[in-house]
N, C-alpha and C. Protein backbone atom coordinates (compact mmCIF):
# COMPACT_ATOMS: atom_id res chain seq x y z
N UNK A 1 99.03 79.23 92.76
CA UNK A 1 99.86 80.09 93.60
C UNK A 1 100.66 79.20 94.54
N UNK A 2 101.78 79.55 94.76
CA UNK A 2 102.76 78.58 95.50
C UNK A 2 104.01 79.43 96.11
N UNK A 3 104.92 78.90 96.20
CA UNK A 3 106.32 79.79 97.13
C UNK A 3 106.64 80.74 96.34
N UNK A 4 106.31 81.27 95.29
CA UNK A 4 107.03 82.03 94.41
C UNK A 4 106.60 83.35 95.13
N UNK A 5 104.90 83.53 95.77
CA UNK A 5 104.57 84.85 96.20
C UNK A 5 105.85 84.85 97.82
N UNK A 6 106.13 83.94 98.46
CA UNK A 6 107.18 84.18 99.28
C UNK A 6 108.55 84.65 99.15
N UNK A 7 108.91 84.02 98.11
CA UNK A 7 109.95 84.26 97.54
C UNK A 7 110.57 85.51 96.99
N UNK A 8 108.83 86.25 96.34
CA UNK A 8 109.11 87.60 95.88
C UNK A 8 107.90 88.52 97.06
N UNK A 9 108.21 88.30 98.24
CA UNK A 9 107.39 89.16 98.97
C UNK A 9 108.13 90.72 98.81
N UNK A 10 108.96 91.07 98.56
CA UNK A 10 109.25 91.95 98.61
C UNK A 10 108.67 92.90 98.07
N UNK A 11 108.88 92.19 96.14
CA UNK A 11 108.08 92.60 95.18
C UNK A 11 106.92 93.04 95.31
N UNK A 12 106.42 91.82 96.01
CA UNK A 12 104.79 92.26 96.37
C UNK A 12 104.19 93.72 97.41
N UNK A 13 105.52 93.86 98.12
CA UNK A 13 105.20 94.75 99.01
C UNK A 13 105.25 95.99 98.25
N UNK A 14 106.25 96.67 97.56
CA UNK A 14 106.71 97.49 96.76
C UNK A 14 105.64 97.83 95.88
N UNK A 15 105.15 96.62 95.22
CA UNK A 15 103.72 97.05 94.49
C UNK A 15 102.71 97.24 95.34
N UNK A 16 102.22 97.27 95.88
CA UNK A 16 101.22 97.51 97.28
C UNK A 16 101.76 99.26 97.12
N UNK A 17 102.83 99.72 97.49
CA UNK A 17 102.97 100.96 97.98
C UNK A 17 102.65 101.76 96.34
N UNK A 18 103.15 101.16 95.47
CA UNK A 18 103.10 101.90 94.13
C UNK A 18 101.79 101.95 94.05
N UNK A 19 100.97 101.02 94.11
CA UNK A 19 99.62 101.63 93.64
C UNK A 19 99.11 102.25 94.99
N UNK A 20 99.25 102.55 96.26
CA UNK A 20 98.98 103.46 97.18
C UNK A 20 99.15 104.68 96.74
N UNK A 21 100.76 105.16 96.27
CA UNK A 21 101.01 106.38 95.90
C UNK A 21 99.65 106.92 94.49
N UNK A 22 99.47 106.34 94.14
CA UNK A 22 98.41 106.55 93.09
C UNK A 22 97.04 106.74 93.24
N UNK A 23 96.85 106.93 94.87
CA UNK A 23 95.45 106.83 95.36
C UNK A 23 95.75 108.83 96.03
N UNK A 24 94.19 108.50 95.73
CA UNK A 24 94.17 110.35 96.13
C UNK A 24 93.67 110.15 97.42
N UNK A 25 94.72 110.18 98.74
CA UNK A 25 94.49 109.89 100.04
C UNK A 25 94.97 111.19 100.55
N UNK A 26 94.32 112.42 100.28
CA UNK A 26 94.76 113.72 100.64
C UNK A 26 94.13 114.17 102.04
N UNK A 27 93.44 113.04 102.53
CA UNK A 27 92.76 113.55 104.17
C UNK A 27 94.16 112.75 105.24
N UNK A 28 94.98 111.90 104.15
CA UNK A 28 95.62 111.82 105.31
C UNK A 28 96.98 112.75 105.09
N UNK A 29 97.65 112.60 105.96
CA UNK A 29 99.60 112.51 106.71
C UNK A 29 100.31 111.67 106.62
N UNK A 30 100.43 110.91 105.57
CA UNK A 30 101.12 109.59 106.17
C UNK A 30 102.28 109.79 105.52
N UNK A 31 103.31 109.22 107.11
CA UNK A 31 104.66 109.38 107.02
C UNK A 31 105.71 108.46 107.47
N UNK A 32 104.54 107.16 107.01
CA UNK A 32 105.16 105.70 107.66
C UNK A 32 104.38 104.74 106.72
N UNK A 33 105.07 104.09 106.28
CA UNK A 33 103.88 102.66 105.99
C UNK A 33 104.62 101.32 106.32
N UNK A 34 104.07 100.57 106.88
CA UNK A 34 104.68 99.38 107.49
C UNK A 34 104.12 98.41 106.59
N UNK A 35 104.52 97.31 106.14
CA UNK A 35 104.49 96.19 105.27
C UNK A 35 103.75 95.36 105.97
N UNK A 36 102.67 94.89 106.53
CA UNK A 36 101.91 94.17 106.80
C UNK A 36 102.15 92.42 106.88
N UNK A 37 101.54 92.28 105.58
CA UNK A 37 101.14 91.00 105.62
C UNK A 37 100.72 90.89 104.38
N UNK A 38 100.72 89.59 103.64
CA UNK A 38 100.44 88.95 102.59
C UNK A 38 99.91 87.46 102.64
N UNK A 39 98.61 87.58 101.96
CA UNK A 39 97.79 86.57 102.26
C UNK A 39 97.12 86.23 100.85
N UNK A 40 97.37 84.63 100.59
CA UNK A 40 96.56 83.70 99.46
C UNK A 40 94.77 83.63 99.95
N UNK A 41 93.93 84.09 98.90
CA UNK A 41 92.52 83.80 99.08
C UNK A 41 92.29 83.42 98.51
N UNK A 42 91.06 82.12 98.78
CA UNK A 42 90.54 81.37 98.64
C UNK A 42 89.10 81.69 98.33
N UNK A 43 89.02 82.45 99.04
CA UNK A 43 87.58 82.33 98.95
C UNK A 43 87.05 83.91 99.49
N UNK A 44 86.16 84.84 99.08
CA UNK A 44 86.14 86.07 99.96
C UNK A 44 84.51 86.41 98.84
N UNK A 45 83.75 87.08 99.80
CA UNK A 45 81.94 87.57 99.06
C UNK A 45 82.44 88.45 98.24
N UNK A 46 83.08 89.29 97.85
CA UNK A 46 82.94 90.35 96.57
C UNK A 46 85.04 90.36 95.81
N UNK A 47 85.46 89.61 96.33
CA UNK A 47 86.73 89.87 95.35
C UNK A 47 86.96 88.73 94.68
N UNK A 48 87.38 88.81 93.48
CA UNK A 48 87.66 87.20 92.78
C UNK A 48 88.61 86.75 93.44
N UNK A 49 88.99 85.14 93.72
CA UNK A 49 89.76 84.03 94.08
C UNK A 49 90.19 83.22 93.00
N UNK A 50 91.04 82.84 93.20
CA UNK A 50 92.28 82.95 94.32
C UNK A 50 92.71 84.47 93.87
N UNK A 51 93.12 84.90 94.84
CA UNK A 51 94.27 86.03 94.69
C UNK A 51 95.32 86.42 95.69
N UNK A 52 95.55 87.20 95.57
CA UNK A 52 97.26 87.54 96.38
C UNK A 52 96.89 88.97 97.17
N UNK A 53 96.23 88.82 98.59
CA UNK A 53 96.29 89.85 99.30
C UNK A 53 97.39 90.65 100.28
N UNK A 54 98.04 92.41 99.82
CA UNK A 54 98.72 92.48 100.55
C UNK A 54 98.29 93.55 101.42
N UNK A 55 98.40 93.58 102.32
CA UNK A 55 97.92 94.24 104.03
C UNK A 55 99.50 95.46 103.96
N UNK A 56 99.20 96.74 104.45
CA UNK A 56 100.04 98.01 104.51
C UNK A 56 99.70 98.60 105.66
N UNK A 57 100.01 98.44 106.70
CA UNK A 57 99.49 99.60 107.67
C UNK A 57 100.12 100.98 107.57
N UNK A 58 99.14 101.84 107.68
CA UNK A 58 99.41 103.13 107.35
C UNK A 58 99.32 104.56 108.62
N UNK A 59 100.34 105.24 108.91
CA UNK A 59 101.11 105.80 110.15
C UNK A 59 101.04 107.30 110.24
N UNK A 60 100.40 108.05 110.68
CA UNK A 60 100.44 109.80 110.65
C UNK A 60 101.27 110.00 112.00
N UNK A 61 102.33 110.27 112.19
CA UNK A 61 102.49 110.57 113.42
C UNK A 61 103.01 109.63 114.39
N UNK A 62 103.27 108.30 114.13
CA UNK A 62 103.36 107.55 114.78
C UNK A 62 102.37 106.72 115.48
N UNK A 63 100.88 106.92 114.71
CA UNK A 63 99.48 107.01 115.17
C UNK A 63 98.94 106.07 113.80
N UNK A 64 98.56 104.80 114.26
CA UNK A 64 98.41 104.17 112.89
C UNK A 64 97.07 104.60 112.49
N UNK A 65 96.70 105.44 111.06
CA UNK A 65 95.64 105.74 111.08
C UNK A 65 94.62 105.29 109.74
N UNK A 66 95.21 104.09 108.89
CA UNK A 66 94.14 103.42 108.19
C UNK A 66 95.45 101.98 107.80
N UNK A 67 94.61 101.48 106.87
CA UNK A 67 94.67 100.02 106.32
C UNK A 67 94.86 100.19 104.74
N UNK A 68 95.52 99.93 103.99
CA UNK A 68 95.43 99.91 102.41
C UNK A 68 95.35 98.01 102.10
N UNK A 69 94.75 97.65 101.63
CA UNK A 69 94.95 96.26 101.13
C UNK A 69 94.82 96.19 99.39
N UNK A 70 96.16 95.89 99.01
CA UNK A 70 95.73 95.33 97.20
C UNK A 70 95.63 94.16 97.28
N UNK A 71 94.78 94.13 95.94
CA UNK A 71 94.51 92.61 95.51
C UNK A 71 95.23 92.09 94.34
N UNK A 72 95.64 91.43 94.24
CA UNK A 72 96.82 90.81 92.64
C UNK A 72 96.13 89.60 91.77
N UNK A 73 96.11 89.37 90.76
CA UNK A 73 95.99 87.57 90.78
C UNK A 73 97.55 87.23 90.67
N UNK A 74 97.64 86.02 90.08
CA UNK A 74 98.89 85.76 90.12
C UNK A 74 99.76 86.02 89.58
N UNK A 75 99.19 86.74 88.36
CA UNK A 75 99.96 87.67 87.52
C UNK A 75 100.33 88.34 87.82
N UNK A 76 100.21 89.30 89.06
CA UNK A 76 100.37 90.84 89.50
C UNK A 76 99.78 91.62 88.82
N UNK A 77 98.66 91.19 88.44
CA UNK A 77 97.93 92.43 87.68
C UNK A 77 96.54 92.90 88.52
N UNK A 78 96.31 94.01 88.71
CA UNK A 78 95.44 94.65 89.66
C UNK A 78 93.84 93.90 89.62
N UNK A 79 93.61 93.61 90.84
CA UNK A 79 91.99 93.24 91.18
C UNK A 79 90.81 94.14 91.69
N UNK A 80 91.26 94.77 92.84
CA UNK A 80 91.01 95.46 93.56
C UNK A 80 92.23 96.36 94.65
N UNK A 81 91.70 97.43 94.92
CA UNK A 81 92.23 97.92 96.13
C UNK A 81 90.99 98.51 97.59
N UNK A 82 91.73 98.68 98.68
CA UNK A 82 90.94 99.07 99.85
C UNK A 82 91.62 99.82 100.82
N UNK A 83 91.36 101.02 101.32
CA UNK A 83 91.64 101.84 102.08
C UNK A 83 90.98 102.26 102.76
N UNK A 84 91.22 101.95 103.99
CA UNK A 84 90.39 102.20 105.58
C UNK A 84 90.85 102.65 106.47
């Protein structure tokens, strides 16, 4: 993994929201999602490494009220997801 995940952060963000929309998150409202952050791992107790973590904060109201994080390898092919 190298500049290329910078390069296409965008990409990365966009997929983050696509597989959000695909999550059955019907307790919330959300009517904002802010693009976070994107982070290379190294090392983490239960997700495989390296991978490509992207961070979504998620907004009801103007009230940030959870966290979505996907996981990629470098392929962009799905690892995990997390919603908090």
């Amino acid at each position: 993994m190298d500049l290329k995940v910078i390069q296409c952060k965008n990409e990365y963000y966009e997929l983050a929201q696509e597989y959000l929309k695909k999550m059955d998150i019907l307790d919330f409202n959300i009517n904002e999602i802010i693009s976070k952050s994107i982070s290379i791992l190294v090392d983490h107790d239960f997700i495989p490494t390296p991978c490509i973590e992207i961070k979504l904060d998620l907004f009801e109201n103007q009230k940030k009220t959870a966290n979505y994080f996907l996981y990629l390898n470098e392929n962009k092919e799905f690892i995990d997801e997390f919603l908090y």
